[in-house]
PDB file of N, CA and C in Angstrom:
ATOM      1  N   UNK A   1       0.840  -1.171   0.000  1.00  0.00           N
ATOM      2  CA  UNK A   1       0.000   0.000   0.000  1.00  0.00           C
ATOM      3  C   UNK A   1       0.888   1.239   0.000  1.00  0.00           C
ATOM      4  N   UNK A   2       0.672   2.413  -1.083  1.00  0.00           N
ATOM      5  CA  UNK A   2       1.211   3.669  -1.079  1.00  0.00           C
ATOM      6  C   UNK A   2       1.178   4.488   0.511  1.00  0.00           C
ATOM      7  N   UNK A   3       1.702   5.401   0.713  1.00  0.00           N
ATOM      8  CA  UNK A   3       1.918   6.265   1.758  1.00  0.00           C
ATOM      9  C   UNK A   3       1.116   7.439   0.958  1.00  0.00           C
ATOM     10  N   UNK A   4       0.109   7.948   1.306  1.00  0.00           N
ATOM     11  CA  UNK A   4      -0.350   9.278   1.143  1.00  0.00           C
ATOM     12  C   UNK A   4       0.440  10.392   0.978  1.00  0.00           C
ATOM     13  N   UNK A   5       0.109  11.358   0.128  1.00  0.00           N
ATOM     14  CA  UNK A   5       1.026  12.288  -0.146  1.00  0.00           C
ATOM     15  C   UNK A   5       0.505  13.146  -0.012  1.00  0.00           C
ATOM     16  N   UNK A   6       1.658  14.028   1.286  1.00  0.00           N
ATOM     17  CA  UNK A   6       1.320  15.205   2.061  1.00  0.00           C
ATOM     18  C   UNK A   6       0.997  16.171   0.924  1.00  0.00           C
ATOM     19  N   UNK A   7      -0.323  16.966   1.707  1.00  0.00           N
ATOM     20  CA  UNK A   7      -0.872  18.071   1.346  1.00  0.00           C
ATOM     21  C   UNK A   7       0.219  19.587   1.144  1.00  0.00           C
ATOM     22  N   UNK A   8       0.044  19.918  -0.154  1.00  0.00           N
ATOM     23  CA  UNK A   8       0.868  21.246  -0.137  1.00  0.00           C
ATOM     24  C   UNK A   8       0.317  22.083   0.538  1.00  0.00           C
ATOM     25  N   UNK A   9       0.906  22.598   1.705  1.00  0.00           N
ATOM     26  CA  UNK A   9       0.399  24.354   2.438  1.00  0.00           C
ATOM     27  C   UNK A   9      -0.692  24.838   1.592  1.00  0.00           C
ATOM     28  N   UNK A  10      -1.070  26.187   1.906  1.00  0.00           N
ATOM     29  CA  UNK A  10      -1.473  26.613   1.130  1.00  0.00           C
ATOM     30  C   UNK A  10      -0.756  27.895   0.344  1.00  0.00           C
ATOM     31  N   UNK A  11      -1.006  28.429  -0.558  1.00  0.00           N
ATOM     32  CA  UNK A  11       0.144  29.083  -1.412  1.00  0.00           C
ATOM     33  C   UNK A  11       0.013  30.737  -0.469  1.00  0.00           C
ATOM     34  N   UNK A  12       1.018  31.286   0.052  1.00  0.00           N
ATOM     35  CA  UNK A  12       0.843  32.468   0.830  1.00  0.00           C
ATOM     36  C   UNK A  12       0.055  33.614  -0.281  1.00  0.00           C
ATOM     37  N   UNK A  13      -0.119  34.610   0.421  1.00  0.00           N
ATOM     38  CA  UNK A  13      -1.025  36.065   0.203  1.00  0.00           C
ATOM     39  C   UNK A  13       0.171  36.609  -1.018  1.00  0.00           C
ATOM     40  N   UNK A  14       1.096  37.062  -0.495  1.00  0.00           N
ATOM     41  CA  UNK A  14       2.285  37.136  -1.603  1.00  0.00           C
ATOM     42  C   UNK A  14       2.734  37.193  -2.633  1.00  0.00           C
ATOM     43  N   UNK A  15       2.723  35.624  -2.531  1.00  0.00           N
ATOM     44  CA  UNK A  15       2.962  34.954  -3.975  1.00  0.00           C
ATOM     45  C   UNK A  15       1.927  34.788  -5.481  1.00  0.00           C
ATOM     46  N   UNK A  16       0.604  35.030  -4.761  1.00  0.00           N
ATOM     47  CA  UNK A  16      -0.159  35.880  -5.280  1.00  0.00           C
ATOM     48  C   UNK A  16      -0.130  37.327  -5.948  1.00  0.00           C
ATOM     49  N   UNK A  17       0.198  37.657  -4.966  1.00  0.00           N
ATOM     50  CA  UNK A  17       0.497  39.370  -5.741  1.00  0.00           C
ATOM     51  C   UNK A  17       1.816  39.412  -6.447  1.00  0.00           C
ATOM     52  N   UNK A  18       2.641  38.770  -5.920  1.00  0.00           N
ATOM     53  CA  UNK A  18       3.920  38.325  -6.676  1.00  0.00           C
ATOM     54  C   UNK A  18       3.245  38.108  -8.524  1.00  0.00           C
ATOM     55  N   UNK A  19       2.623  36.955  -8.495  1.00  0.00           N
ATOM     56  CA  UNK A  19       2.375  36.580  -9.745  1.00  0.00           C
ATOM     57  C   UNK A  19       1.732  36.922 -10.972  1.00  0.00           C
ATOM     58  N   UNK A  20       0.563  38.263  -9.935  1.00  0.00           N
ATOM     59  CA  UNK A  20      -0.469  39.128 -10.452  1.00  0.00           C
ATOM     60  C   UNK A  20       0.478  40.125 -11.500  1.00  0.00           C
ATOM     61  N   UNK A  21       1.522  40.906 -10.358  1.00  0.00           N
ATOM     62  CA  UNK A  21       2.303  41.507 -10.991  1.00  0.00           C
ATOM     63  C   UNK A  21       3.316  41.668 -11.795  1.00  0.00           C
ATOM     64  N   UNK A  22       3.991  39.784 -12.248  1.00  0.00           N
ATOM     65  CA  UNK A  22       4.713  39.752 -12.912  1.00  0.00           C
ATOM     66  C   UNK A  22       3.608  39.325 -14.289  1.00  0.00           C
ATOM     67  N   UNK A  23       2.567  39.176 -14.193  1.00  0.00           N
ATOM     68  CA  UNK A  23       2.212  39.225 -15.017  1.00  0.00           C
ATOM     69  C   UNK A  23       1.347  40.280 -15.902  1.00  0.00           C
ATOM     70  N   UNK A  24       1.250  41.090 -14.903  1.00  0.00           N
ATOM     71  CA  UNK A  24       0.736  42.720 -15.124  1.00  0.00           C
ATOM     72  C   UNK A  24       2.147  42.946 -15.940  1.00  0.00           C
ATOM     73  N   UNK A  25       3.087  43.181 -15.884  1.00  0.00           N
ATOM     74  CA  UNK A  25       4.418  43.685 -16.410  1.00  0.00           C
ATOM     75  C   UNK A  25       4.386  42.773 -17.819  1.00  0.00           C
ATOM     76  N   UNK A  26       4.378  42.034 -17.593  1.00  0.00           N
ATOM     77  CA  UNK A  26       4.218  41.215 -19.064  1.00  0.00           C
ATOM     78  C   UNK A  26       3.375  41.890 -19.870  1.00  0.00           C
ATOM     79  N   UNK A  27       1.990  41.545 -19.550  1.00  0.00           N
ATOM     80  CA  UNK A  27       1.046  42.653 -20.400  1.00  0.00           C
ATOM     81  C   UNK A  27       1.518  43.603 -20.930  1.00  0.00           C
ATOM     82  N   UNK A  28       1.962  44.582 -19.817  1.00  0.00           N
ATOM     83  CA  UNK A  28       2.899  45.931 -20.006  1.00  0.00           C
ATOM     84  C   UNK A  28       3.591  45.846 -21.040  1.00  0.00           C
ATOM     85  N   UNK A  29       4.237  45.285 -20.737  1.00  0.00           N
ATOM     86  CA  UNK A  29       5.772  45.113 -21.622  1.00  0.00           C
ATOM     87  C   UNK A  29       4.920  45.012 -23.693  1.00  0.00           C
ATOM     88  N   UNK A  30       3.880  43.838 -23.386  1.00  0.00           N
ATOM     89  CA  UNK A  30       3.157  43.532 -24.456  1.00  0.00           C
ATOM     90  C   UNK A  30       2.681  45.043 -25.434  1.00  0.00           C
ATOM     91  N   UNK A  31       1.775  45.751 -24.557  1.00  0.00           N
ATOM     92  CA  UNK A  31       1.232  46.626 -25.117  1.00  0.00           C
ATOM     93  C   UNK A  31       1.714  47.730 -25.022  1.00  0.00           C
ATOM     94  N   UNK A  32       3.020  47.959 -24.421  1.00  0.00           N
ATOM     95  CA  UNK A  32       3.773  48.876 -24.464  1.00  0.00           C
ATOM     96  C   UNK A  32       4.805  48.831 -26.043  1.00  0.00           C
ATOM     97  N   UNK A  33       5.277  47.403 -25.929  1.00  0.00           N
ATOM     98  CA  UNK A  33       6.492  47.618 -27.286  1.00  0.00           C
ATOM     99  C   UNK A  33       5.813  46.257 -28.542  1.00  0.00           C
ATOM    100  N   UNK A  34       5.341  45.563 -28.147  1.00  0.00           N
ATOM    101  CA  UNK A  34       5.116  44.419 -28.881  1.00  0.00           C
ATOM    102  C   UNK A  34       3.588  44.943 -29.907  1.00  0.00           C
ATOM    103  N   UNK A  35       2.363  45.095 -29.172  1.00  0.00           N
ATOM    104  CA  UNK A  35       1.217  45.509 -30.022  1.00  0.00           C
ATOM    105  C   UNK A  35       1.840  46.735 -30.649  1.00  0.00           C
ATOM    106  N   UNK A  36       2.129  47.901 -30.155  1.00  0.00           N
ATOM    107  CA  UNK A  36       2.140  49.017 -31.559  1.00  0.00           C
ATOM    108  C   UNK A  36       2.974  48.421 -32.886  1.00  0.00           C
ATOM    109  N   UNK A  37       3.728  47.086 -32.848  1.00  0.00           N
ATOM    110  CA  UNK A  37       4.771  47.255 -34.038  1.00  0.00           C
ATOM    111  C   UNK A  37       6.094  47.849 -33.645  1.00  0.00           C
ATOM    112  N   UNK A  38       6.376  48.585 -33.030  1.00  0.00           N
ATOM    113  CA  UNK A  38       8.046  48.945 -32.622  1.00  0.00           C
ATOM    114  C   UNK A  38       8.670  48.147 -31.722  1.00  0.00           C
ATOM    115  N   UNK A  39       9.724  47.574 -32.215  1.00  0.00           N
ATOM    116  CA  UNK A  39      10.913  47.291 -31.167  1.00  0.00           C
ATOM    117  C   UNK A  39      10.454  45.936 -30.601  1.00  0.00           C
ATOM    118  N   UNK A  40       9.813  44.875 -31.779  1.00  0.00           N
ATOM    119  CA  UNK A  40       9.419  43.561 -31.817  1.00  0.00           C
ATOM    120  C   UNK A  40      10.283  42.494 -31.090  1.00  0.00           C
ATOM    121  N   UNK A  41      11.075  42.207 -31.478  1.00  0.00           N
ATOM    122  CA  UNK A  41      12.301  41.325 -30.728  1.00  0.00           C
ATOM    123  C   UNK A  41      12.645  42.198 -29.400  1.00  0.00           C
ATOM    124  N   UNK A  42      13.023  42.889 -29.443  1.00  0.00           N
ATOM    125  CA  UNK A  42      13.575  43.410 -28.288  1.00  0.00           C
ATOM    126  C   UNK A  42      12.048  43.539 -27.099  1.00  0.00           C
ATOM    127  N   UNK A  43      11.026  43.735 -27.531  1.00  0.00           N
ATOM    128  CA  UNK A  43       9.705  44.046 -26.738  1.00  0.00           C
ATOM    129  C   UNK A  43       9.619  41.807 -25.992  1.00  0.00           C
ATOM    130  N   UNK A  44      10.091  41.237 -27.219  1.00  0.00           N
ATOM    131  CA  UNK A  44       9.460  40.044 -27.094  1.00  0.00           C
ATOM    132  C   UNK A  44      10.394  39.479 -25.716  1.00  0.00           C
ATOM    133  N   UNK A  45      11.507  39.641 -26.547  1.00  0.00           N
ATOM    134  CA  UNK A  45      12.928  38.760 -25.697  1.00  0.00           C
ATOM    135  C   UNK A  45      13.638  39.719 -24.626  1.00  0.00           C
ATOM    136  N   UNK A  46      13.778  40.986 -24.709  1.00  0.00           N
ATOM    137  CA  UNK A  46      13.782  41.327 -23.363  1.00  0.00           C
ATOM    138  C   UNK A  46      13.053  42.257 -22.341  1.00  0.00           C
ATOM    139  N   UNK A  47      11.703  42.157 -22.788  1.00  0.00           N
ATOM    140  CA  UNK A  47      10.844  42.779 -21.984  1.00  0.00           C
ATOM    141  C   UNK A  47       9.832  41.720 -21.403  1.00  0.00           C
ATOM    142  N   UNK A  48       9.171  40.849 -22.215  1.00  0.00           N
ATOM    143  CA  UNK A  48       7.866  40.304 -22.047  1.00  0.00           C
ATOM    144  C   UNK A  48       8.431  38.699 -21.898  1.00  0.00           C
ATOM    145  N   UNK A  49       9.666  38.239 -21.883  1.00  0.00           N
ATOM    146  CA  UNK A  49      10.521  36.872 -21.758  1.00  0.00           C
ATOM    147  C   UNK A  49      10.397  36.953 -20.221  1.00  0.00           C
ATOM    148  N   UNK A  50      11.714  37.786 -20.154  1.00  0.00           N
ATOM    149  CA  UNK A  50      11.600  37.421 -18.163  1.00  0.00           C
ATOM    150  C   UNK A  50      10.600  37.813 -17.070  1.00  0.00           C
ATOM    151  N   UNK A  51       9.742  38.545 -17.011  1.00  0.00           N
ATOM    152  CA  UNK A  51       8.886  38.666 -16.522  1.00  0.00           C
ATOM    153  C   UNK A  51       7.334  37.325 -16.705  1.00  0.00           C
ATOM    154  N   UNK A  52       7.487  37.241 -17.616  1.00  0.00           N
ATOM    155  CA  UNK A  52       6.618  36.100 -18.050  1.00  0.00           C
ATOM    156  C   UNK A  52       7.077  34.659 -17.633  1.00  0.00           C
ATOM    157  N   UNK A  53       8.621  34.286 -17.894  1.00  0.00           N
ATOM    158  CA  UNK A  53       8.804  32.730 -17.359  1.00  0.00           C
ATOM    159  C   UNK A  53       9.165  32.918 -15.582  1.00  0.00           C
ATOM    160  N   UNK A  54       9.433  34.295 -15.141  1.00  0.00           N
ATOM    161  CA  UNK A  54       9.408  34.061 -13.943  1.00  0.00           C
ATOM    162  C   UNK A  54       7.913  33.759 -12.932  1.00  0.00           C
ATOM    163  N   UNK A  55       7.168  34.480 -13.742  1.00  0.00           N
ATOM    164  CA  UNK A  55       5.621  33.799 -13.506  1.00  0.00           C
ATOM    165  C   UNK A  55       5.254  32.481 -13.871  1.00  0.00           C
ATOM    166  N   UNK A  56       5.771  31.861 -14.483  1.00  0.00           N
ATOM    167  CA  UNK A  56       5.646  30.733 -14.722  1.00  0.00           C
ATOM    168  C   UNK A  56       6.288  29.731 -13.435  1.00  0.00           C
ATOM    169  N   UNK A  57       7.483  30.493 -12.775  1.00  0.00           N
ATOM    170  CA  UNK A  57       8.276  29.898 -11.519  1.00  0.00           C
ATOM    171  C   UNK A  57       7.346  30.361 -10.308  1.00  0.00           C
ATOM    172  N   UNK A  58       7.122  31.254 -10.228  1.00  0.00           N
ATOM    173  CA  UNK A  58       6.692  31.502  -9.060  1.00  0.00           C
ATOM    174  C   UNK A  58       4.970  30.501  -9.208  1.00  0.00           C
ATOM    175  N   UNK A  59       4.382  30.548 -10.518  1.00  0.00           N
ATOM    176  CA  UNK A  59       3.154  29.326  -9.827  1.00  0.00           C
ATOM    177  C   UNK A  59       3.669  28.357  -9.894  1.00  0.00           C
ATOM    178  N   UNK A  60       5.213  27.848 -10.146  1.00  0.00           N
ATOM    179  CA  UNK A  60       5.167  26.650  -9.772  1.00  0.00           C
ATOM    180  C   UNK A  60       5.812  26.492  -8.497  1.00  0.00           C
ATOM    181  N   UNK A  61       6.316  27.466  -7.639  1.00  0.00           N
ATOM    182  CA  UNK A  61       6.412  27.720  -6.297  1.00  0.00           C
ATOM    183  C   UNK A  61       7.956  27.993  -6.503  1.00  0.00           C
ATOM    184  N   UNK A  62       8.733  28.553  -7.079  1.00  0.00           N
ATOM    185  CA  UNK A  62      10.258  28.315  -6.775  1.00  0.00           C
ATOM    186  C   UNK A  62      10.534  29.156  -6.785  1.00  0.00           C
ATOM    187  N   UNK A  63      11.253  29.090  -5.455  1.00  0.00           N
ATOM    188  CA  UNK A  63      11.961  30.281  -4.117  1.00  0.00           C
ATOM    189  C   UNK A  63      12.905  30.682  -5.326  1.00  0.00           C
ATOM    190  N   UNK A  64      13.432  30.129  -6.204  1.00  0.00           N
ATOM    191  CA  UNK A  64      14.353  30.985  -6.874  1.00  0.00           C
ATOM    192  C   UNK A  64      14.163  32.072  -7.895  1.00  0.00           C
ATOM    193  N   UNK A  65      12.707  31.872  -8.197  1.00  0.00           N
ATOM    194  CA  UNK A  65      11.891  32.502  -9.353  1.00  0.00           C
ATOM    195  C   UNK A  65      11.364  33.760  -8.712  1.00  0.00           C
ATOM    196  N   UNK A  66      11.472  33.482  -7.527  1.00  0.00           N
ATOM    197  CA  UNK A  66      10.551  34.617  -6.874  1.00  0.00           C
ATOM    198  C   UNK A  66      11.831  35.684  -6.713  1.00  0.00           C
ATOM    199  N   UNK A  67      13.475  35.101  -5.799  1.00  0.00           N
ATOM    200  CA  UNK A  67      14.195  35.916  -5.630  1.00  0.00           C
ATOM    201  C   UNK A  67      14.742  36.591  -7.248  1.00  0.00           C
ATOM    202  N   UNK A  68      14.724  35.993  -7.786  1.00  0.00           N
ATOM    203  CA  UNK A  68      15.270  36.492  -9.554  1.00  0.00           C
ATOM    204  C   UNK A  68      14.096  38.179  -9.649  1.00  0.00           C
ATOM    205  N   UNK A  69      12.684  37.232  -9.407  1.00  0.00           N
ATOM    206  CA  UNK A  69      11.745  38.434 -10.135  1.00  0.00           C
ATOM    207  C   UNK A  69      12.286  39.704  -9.348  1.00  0.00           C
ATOM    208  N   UNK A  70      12.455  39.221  -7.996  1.00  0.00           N
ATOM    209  CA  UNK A  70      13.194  40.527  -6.849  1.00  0.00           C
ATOM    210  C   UNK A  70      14.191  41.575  -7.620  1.00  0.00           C
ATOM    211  N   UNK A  71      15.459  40.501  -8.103  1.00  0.00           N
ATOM    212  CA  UNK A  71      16.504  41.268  -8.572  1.00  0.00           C
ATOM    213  C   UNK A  71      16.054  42.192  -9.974  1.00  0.00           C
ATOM    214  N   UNK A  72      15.382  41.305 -10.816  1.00  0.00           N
ATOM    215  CA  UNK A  72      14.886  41.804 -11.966  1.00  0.00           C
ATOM    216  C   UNK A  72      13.944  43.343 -11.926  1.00  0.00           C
ATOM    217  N   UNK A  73      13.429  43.152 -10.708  1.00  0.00           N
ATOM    218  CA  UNK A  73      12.548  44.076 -10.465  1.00  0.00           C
ATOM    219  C   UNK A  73      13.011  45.881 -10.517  1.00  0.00           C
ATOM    220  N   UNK A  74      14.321  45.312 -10.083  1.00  0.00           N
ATOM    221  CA  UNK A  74      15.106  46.637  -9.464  1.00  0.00           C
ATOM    222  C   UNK A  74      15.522  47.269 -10.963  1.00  0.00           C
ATOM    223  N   UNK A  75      16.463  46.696 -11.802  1.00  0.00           N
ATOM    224  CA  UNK A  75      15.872  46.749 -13.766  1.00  0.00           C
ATOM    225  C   UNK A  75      14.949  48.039 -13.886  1.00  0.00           C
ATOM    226  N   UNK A  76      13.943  46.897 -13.580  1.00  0.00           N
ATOM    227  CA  UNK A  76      12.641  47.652 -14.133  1.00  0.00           C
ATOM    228  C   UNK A  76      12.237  49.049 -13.523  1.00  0.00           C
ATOM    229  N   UNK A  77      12.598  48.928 -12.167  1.00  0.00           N
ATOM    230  CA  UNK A  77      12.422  50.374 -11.724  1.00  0.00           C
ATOM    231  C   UNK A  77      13.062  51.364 -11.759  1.00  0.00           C
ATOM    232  N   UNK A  78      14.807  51.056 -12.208  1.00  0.00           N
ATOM    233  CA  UNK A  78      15.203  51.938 -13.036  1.00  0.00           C
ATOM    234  C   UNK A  78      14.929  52.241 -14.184  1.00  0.00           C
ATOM    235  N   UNK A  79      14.389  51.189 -15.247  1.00  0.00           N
ATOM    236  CA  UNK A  79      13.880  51.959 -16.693  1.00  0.00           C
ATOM    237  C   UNK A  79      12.715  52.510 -16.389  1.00  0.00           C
ATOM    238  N   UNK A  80      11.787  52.153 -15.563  1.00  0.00           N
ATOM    239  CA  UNK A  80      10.764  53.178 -15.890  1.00  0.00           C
ATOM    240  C   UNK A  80      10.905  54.299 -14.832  1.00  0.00           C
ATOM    241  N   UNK A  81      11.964  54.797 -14.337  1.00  0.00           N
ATOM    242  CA  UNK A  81      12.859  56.063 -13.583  1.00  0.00           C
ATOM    243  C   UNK A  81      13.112  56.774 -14.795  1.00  0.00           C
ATOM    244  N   UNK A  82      14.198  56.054 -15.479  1.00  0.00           N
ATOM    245  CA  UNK A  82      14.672  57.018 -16.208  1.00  0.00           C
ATOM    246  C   UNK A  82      13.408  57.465 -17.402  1.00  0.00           C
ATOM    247  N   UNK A  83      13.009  56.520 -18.289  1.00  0.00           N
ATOM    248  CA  UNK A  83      11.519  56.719 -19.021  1.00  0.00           C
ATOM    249  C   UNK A  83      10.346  57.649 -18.432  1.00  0.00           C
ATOM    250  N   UNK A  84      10.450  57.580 -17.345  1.00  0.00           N
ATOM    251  CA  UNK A  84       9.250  58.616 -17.033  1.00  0.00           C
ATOM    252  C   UNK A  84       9.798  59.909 -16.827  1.00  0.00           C
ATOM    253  N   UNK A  85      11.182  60.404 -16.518  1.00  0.00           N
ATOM    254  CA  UNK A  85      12.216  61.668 -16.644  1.00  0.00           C
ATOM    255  C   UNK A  85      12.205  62.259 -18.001  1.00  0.00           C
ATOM    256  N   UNK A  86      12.940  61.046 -18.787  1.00  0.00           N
ATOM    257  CA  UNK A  86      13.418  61.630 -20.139  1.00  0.00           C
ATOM    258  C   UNK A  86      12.095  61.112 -21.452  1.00  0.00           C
ATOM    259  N   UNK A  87      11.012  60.997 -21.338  1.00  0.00           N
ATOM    260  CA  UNK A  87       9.951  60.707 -22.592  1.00  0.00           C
ATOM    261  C   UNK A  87       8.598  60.604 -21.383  1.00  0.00           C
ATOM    262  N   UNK A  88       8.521  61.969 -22.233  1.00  0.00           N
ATOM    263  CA  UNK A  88       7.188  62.530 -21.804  1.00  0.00           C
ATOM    264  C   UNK A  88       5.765  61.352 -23.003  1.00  0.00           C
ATOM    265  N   UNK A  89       6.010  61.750 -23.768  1.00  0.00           N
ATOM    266  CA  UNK A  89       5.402  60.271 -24.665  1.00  0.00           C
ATOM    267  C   UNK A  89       5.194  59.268 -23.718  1.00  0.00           C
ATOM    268  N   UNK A  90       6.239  58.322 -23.197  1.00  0.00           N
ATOM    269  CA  UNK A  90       6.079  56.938 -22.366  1.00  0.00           C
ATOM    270  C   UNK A  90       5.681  56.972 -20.790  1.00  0.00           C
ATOM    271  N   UNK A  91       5.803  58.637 -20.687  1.00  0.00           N
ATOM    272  CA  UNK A  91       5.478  59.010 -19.142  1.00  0.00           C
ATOM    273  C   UNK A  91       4.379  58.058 -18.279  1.00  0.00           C
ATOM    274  N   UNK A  92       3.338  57.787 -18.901  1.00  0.00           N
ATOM    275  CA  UNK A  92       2.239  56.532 -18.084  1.00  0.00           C
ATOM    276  C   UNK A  92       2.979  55.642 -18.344  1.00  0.00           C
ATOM    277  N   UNK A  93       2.850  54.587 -19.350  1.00  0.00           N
ATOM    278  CA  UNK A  93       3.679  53.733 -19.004  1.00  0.00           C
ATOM    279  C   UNK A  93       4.819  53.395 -17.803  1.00  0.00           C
ATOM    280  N   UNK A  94       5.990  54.228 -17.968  1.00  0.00           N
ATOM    281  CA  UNK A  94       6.460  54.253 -17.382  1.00  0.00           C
ATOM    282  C   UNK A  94       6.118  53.986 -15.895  1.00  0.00           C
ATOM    283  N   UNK A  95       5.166  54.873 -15.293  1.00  0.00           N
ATOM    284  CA  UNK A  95       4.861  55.361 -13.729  1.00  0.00           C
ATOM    285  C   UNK A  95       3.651  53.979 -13.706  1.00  0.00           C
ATOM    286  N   UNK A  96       3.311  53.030 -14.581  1.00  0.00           N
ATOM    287  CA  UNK A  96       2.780  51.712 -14.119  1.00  0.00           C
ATOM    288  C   UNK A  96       3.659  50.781 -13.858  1.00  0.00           C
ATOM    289  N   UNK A  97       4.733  50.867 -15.021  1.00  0.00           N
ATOM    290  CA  UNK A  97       6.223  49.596 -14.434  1.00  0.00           C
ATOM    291  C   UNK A  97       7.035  49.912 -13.181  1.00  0.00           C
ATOM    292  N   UNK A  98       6.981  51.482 -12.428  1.00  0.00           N
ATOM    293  CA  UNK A  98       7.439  52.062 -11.189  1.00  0.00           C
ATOM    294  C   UNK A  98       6.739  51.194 -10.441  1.00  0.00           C
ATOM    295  N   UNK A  99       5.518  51.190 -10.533  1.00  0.00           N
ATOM    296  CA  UNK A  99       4.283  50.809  -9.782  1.00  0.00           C
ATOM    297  C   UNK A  99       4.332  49.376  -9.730  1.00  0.00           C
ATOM    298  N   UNK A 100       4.343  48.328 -10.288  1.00  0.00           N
ATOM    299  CA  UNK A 100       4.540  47.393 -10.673  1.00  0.00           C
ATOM    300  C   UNK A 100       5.985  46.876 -10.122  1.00  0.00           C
ATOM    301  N   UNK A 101       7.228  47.648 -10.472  1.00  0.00           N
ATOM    302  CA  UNK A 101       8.079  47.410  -9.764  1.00  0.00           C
ATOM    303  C   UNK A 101       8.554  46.903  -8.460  1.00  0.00           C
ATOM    304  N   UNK A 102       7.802  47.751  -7.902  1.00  0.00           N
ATOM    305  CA  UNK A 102       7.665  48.324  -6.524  1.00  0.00           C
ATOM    306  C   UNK A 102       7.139  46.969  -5.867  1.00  0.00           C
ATOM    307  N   UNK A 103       5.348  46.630  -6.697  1.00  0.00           N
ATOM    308  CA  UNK A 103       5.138  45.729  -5.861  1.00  0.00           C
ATOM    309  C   UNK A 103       5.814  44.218  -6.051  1.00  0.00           C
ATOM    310  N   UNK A 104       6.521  44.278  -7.315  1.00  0.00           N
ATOM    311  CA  UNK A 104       7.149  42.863  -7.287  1.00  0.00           C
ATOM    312  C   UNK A 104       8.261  42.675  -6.602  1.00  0.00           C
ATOM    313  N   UNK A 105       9.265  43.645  -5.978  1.00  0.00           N
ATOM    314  CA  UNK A 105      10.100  44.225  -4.833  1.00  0.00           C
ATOM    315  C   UNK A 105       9.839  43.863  -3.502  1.00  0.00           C
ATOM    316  N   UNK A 106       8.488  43.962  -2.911  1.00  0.00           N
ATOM    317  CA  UNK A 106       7.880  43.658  -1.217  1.00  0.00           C
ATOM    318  C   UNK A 106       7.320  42.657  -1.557  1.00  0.00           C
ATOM    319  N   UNK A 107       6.712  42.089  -2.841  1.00  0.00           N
ATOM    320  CA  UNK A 107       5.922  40.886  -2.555  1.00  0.00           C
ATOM    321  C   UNK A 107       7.134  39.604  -2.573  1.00  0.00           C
ATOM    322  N   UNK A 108       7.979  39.920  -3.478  1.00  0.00           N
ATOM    323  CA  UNK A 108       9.268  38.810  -3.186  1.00  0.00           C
ATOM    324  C   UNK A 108       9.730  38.616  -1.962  1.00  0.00           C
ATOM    325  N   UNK A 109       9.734  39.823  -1.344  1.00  0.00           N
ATOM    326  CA  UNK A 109      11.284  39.948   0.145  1.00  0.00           C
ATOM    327  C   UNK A 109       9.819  39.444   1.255  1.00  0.00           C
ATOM    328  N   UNK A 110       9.060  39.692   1.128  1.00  0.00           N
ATOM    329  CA  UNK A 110       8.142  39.778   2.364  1.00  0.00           C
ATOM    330  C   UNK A 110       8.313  38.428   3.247  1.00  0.00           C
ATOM    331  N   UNK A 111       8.529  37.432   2.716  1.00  0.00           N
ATOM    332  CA  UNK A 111       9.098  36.139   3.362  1.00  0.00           C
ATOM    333  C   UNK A 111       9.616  36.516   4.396  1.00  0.00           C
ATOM    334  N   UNK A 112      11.316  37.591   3.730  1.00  0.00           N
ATOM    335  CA  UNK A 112      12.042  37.179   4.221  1.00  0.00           C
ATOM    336  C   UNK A 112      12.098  38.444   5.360  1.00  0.00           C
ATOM    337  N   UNK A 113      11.405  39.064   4.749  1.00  0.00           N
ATOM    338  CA  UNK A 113      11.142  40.496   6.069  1.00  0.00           C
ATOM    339  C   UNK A 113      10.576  39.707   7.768  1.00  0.00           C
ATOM    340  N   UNK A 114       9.516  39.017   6.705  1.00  0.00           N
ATOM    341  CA  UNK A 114       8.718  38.470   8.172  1.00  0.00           C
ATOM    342  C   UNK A 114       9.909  37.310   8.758  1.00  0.00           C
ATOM    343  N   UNK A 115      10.797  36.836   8.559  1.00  0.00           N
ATOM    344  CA  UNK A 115      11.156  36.081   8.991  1.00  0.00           C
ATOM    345  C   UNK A 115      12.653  37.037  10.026  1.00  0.00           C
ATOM    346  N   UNK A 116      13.155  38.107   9.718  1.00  0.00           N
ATOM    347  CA  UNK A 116      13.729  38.787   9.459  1.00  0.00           C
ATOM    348  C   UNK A 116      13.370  39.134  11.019  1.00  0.00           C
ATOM    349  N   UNK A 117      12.265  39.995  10.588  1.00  0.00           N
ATOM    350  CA  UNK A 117      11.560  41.077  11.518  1.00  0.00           C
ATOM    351  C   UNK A 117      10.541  40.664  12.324  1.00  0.00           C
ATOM    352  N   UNK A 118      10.087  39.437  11.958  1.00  0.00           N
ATOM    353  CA  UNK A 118       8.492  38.744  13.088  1.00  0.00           C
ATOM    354  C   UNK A 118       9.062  38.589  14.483  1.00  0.00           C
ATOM    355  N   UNK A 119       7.956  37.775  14.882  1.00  0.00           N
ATOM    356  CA  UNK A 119       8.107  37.550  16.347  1.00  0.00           C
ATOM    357  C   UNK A 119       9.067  36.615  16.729  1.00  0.00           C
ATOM    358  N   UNK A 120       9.928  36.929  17.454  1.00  0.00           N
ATOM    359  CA  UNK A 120      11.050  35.584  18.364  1.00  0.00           C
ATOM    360  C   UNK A 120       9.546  35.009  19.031  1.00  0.00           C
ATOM    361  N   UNK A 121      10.024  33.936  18.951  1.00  0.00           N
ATOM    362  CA  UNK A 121       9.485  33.017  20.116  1.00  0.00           C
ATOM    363  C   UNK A 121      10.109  32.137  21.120  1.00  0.00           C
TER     364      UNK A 121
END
């Protein structure tokens, strides 16, 4: 007879918003460079690539997908720093991938904040 196979947790609050937003950025990325026609390859492979297979890691739960989207994140919140400064044109855009940034930044670390910063026991 098999041994039952333990129940996965349930997936934290987080990793949720984690996933919402790497895939909000994807979109982004989509209808920012890919739908108008400009800057096709470059919109495909380095805008709407990593943000997209790291969503693909994080629903499949991997702590490493999540810390990547972290690092990646920081990227992104410098281009849409400098993009929302210098192109008044991309100015929204821009101040949604800030936005977006931001939350794929606390929803990654928050683990490690709470673990960091929670309660001793």
């Amino acid at each position: 007879m098999n041994a039952p196979v333990p129940a996965r947790p349930p997936r934290p609050r987080a990793d949720w918003v984690l996933l919402a937003a790497l895939l909000a950025l994807t979109a982004l990325f989509g209808l920012w460079y890919v739908l108008p026609g400009r800057h096709l390859l470059a919109g495909l492979s380095v805008f709407m690539a990593p943000p997209g297979l790291l969503a693909l890691g994080v629903s499949l739960r991997s702590r490493l997908a999540a810390y990547w989207a972290g690092v990646l994140a920081l990227f992104w919140f410098c281009h849409g720093v400098m993009l929302a400064w210098s192109s008044p044109a991309e100015r929204g855009y821009a101040w949604i991938e800030l936005a977006l940034a931001l939350v794929v930044i606390f929803a990654a670390n928050l683990a490690g904040v709470k673990a960091r910063f929670g309660k001793k026991t």
